[in-house]
PDB file of N, CA and C in Angstrom:
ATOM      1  N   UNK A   1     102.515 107.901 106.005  1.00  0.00           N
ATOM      2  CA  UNK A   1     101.456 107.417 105.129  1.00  0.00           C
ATOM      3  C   UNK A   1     101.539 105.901 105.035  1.00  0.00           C
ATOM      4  N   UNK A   2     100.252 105.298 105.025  1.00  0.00           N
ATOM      5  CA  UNK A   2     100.425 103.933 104.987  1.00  0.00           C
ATOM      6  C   UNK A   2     101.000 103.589 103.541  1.00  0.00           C
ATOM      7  N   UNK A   3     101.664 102.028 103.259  1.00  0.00           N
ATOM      8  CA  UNK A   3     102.450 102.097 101.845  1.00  0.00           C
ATOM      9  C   UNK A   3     101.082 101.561 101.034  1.00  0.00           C
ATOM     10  N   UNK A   4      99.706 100.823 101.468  1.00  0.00           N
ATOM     11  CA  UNK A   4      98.781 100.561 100.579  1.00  0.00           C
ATOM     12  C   UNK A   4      98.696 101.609  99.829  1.00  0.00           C
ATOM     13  N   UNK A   5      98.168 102.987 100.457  1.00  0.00           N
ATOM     14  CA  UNK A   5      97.487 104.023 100.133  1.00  0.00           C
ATOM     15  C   UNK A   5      98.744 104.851  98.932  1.00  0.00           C
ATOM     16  N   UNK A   6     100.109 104.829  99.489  1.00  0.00           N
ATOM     17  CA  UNK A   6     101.419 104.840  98.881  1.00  0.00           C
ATOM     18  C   UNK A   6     100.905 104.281  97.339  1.00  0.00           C
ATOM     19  N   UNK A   7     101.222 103.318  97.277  1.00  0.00           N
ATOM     20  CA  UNK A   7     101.009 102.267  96.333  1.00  0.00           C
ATOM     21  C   UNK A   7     100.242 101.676  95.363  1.00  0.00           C
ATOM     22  N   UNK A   8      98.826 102.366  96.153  1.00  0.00           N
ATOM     23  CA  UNK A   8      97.767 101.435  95.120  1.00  0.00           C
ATOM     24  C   UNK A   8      97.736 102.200  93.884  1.00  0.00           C
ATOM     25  N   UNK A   9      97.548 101.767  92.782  1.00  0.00           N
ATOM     26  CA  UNK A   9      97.167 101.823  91.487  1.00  0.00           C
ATOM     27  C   UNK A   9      98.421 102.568  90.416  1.00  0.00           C
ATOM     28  N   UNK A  10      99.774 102.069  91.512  1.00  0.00           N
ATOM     29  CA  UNK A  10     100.831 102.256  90.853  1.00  0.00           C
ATOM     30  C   UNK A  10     101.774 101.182  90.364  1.00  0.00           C
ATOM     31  N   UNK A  11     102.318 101.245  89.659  1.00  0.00           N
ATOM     32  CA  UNK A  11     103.837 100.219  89.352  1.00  0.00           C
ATOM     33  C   UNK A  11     104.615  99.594  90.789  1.00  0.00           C
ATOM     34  N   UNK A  12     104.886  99.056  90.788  1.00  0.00           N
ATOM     35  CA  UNK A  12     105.854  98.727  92.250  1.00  0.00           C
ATOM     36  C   UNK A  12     107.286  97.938  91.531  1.00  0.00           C
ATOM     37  N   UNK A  13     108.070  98.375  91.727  1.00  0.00           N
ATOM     38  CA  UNK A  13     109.374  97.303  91.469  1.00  0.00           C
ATOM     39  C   UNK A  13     109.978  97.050  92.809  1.00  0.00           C
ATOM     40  N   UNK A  14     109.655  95.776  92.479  1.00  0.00           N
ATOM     41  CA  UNK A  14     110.382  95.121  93.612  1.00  0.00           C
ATOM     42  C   UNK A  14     111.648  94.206  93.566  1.00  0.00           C
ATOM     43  N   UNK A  15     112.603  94.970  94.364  1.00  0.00           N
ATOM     44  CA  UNK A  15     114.353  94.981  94.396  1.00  0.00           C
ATOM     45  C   UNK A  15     114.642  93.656  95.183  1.00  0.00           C
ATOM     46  N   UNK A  16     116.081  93.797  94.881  1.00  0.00           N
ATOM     47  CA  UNK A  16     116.435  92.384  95.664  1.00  0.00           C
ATOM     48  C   UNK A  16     116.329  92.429  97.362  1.00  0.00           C
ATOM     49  N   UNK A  17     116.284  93.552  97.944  1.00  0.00           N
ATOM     50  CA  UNK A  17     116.262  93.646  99.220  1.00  0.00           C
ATOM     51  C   UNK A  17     114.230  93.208  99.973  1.00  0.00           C
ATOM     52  N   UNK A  18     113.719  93.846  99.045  1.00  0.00           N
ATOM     53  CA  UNK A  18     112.297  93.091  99.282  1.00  0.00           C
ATOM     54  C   UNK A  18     111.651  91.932  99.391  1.00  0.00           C
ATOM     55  N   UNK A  19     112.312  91.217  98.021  1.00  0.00           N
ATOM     56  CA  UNK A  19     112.124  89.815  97.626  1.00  0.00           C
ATOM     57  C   UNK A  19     112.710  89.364  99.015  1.00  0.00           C
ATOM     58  N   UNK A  20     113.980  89.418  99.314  1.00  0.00           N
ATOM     59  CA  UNK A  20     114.728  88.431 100.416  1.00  0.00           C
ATOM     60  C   UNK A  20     113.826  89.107 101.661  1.00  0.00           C
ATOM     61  N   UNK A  21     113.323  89.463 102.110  1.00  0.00           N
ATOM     62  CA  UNK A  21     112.582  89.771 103.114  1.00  0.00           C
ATOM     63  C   UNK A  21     111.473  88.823 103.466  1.00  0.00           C
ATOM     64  N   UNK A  22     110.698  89.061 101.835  1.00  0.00           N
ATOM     65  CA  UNK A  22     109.608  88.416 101.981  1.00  0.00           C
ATOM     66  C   UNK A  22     109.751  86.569 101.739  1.00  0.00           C
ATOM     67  N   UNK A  23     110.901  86.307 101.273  1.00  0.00           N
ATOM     68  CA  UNK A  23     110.910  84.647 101.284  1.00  0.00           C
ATOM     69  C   UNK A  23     111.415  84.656 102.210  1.00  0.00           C
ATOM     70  N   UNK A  24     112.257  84.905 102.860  1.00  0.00           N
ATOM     71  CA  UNK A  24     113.101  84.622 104.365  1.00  0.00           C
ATOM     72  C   UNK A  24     112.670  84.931 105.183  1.00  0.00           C
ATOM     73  N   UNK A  25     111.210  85.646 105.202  1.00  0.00           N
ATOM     74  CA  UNK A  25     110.282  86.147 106.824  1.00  0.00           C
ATOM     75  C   UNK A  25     110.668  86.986 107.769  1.00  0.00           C
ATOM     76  N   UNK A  26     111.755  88.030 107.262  1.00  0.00           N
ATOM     77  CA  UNK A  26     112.959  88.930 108.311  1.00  0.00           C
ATOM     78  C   UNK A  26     111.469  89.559 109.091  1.00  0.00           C
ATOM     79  N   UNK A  27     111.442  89.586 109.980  1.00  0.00           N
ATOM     80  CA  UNK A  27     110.835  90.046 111.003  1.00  0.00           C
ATOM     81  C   UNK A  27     110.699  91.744 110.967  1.00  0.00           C
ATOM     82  N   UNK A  28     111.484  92.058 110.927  1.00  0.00           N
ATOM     83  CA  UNK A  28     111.480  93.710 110.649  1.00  0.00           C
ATOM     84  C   UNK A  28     111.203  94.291 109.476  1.00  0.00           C
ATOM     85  N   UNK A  29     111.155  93.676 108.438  1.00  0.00           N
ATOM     86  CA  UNK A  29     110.417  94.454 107.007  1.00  0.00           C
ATOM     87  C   UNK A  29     109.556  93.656 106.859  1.00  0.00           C
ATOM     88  N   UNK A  30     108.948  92.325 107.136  1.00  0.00           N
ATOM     89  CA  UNK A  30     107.965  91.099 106.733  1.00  0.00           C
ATOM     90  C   UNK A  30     106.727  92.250 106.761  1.00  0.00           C
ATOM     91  N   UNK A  31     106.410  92.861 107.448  1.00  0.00           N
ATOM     92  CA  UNK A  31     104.696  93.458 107.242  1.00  0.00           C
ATOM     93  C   UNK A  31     104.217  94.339 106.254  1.00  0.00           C
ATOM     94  N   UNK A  32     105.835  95.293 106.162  1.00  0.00           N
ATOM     95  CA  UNK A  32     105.736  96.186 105.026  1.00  0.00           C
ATOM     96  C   UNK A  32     105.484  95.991 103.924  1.00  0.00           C
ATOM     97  N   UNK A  33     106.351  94.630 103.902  1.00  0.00           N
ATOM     98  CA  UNK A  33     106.564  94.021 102.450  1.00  0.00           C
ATOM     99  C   UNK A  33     105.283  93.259 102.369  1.00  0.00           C
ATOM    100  N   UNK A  34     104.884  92.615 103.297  1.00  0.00           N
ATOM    101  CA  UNK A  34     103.686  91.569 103.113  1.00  0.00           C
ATOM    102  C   UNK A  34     102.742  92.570 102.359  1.00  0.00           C
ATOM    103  N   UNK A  35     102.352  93.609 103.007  1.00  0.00           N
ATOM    104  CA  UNK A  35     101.004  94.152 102.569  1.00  0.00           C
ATOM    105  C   UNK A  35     101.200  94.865 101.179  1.00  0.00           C
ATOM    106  N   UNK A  36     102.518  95.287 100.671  1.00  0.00           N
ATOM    107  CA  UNK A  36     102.785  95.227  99.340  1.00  0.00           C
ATOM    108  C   UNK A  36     102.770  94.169  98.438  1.00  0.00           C
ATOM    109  N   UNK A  37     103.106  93.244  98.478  1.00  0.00           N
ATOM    110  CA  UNK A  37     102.920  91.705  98.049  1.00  0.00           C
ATOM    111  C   UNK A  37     101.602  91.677  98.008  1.00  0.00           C
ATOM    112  N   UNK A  38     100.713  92.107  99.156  1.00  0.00           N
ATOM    113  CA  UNK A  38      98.875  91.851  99.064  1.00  0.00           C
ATOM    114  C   UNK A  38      98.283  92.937  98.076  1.00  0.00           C
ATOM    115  N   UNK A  39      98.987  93.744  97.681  1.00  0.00           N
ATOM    116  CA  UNK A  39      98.510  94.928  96.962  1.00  0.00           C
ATOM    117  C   UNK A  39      98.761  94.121  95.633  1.00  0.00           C
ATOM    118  N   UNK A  40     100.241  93.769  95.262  1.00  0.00           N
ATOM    119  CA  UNK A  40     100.419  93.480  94.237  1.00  0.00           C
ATOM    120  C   UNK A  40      99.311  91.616  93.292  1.00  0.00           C
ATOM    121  N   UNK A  41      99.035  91.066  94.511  1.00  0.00           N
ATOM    122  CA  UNK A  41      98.437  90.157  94.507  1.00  0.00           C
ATOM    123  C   UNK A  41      96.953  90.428  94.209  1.00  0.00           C
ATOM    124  N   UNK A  42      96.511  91.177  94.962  1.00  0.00           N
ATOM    125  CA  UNK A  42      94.733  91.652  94.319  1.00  0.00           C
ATOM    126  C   UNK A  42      95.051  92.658  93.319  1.00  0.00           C
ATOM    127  N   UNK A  43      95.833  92.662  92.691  1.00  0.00           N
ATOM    128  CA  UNK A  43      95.755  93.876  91.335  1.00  0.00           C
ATOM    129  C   UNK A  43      95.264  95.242  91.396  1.00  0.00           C
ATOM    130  N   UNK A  44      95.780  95.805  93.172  1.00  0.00           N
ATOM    131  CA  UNK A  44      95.546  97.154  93.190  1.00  0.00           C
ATOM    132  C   UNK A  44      96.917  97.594  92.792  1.00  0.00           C
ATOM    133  N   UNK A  45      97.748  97.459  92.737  1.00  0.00           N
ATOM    134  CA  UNK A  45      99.504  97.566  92.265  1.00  0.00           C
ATOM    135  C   UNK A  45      99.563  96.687  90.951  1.00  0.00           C
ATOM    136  N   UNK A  46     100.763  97.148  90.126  1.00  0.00           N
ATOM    137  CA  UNK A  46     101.204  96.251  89.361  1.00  0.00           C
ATOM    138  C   UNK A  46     102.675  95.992  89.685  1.00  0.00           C
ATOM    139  N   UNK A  47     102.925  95.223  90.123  1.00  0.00           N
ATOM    140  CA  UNK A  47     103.837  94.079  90.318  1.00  0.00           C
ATOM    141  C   UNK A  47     105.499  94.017  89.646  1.00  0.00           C
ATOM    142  N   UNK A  48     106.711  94.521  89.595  1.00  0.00           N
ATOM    143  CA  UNK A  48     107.843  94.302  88.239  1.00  0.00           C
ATOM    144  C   UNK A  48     108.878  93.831  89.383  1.00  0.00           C
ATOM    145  N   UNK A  49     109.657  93.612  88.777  1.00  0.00           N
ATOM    146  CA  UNK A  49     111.195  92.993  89.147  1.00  0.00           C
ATOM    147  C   UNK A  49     111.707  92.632  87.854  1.00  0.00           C
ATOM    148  N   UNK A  50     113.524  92.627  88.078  1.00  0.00           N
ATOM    149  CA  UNK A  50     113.996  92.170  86.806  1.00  0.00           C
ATOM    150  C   UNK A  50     114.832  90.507  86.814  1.00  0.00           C
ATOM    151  N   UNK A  51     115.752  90.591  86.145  1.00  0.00           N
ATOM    152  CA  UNK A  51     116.128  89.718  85.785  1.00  0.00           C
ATOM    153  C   UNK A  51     117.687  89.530  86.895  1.00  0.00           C
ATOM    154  N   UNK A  52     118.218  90.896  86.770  1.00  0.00           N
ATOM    155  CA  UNK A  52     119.318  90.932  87.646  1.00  0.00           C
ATOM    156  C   UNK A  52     118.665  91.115  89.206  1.00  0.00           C
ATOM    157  N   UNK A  53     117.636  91.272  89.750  1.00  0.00           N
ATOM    158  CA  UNK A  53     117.209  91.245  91.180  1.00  0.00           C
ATOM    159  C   UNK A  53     117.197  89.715  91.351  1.00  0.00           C
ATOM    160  N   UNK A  54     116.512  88.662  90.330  1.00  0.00           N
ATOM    161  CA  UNK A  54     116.811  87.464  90.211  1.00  0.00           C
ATOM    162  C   UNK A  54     118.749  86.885  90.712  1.00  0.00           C
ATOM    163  N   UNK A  55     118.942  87.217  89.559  1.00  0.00           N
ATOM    164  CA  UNK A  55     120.576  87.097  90.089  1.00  0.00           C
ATOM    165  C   UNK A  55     120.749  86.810  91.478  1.00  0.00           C
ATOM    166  N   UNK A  56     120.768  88.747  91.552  1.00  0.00           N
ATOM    167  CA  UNK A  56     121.071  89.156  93.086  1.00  0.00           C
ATOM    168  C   UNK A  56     120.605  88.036  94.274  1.00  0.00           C
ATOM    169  N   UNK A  57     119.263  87.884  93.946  1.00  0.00           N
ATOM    170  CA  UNK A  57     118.591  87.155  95.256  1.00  0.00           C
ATOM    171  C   UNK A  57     119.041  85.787  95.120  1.00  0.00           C
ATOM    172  N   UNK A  58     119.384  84.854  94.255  1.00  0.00           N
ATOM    173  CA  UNK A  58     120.123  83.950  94.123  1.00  0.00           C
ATOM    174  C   UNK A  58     121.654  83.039  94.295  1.00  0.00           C
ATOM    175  N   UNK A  59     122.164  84.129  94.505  1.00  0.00           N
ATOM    176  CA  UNK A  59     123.355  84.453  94.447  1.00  0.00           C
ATOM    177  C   UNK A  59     124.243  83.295  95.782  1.00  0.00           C
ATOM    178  N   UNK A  60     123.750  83.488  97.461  1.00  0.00           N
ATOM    179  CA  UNK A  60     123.715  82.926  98.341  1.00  0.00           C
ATOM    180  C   UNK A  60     123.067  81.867  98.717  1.00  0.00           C
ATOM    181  N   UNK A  61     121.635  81.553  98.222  1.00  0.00           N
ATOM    182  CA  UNK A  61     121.270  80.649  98.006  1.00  0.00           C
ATOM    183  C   UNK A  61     122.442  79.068  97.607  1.00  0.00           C
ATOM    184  N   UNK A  62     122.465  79.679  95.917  1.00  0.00           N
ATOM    185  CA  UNK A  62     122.887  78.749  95.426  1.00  0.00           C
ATOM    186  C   UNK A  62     124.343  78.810  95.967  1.00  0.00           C
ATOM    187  N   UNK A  63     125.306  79.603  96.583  1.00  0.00           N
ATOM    188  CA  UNK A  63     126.487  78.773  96.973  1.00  0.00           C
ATOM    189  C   UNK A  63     126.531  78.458  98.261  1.00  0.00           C
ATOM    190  N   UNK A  64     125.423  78.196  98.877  1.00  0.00           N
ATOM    191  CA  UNK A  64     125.294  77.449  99.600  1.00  0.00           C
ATOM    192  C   UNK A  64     124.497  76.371  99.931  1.00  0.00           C
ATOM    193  N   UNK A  65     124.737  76.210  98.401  1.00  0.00           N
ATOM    194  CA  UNK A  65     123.838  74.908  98.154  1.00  0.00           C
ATOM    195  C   UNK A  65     122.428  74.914  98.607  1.00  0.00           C
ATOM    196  N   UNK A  66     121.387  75.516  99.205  1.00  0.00           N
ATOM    197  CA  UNK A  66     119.871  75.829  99.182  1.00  0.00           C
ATOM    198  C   UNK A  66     119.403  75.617  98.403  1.00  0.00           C
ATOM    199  N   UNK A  67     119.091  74.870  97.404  1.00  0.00           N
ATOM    200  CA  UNK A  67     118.356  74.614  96.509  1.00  0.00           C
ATOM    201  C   UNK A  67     116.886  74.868  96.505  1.00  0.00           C
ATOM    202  N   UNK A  68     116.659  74.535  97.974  1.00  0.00           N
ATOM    203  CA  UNK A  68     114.931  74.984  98.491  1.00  0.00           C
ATOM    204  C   UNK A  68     114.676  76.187  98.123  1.00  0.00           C
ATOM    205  N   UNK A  69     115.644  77.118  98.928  1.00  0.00           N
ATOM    206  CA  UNK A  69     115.278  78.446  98.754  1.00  0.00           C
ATOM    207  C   UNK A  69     115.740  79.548  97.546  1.00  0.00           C
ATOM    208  N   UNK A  70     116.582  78.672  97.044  1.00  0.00           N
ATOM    209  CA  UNK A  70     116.569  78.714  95.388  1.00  0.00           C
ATOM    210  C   UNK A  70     115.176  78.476  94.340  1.00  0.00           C
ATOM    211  N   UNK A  71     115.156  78.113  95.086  1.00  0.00           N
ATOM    212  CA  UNK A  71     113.575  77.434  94.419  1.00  0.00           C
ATOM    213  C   UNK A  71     112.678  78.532  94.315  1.00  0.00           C
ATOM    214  N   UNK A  72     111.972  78.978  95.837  1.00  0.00           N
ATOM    215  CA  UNK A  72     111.536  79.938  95.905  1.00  0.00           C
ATOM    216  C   UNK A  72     111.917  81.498  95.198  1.00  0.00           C
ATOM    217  N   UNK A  73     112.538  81.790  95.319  1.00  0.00           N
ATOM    218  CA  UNK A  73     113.357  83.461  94.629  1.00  0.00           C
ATOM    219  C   UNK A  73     112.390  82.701  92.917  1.00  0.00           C
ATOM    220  N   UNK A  74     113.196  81.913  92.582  1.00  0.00           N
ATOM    221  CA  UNK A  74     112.983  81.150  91.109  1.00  0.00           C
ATOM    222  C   UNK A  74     111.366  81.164  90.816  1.00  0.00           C
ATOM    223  N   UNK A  75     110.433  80.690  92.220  1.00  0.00           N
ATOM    224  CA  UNK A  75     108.822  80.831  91.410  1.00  0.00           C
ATOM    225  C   UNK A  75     107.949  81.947  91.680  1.00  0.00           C
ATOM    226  N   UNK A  76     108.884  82.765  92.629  1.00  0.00           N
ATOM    227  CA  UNK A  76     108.002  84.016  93.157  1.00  0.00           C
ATOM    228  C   UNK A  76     108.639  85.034  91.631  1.00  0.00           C
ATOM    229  N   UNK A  77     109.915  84.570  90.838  1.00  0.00           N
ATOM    230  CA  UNK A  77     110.305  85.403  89.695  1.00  0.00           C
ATOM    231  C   UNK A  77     109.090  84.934  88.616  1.00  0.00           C
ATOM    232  N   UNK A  78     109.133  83.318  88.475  1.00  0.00           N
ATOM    233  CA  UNK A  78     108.892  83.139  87.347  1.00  0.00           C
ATOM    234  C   UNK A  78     107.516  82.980  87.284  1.00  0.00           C
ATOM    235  N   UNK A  79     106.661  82.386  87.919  1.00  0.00           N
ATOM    236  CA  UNK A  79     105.467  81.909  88.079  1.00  0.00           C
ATOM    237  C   UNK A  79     104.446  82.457  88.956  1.00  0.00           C
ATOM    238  N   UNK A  80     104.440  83.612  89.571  1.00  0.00           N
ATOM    239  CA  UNK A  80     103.875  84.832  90.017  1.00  0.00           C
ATOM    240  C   UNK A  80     102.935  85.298  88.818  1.00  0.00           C
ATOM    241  N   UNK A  81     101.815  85.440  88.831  1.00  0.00           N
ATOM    242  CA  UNK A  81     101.395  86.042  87.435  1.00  0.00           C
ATOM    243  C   UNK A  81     101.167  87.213  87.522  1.00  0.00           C
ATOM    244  N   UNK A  82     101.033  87.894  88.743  1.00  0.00           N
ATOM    245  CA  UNK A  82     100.991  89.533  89.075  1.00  0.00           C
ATOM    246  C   UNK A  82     102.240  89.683  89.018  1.00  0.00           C
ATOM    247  N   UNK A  83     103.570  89.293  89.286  1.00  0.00           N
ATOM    248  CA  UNK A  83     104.860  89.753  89.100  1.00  0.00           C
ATOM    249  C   UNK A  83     105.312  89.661  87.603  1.00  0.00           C
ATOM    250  N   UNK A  84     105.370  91.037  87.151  1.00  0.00           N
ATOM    251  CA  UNK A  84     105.958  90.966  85.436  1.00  0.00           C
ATOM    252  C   UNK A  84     107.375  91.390  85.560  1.00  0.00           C
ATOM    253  N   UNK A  85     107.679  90.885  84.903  1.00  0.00           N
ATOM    254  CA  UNK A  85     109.254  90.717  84.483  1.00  0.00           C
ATOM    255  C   UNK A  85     109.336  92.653  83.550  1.00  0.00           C
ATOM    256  N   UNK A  86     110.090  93.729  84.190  1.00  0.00           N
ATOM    257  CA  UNK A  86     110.134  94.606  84.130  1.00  0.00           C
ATOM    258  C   UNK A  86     110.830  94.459  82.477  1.00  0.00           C
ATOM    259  N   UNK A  87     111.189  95.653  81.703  1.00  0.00           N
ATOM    260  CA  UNK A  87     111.772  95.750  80.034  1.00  0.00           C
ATOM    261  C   UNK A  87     112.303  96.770  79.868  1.00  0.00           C
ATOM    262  N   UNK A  88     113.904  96.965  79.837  1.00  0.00           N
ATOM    263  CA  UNK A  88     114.296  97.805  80.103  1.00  0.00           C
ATOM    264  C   UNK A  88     114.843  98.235  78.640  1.00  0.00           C
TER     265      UNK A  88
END
């Protein structure tokens, strides 16, 4: 089944293994994830992640000094307005 059809007009949480896909461009999940990201972006999905997927995806970044791509994880968490911060 395609994951749009999967997906649309449901919740999506998206884990630390997704996020790093989709900022780092991995070639082998980038499409899956892209067209979930496009779901979650036109508001056929709603969008969550937490606070510790933050962490997680941060984690390598920052000890290796990346600040760039620290950056990113940081505005696709915070400043995404289709991505809500999940409440557990």
């Amino acid at each position: 089944m395609e994951l749009s059809r999967l997906f649309r007009g449901n919740i999506v949480f998206l884990d630390t293994a997704p996020l790093i896909y989709f900022i780092e461009k991995n070639a082998r999940y980038l499409d899956a994830v892209r067209s979930v990201i496009a779901l979650i972006d036109s508001h056929q999905a709603k969008g969550m992640t937490s606070t510790i997927t933050l962490l997680e995806v941060l984690v390598l970044p920052l000890r290796e000094g990346n600040k760039k791509l620290a950056d990113k994880y940081k505005t696709i968490r915070f400043h995404q307005p289709t991505l809500k911060p999940a409440k557990f």
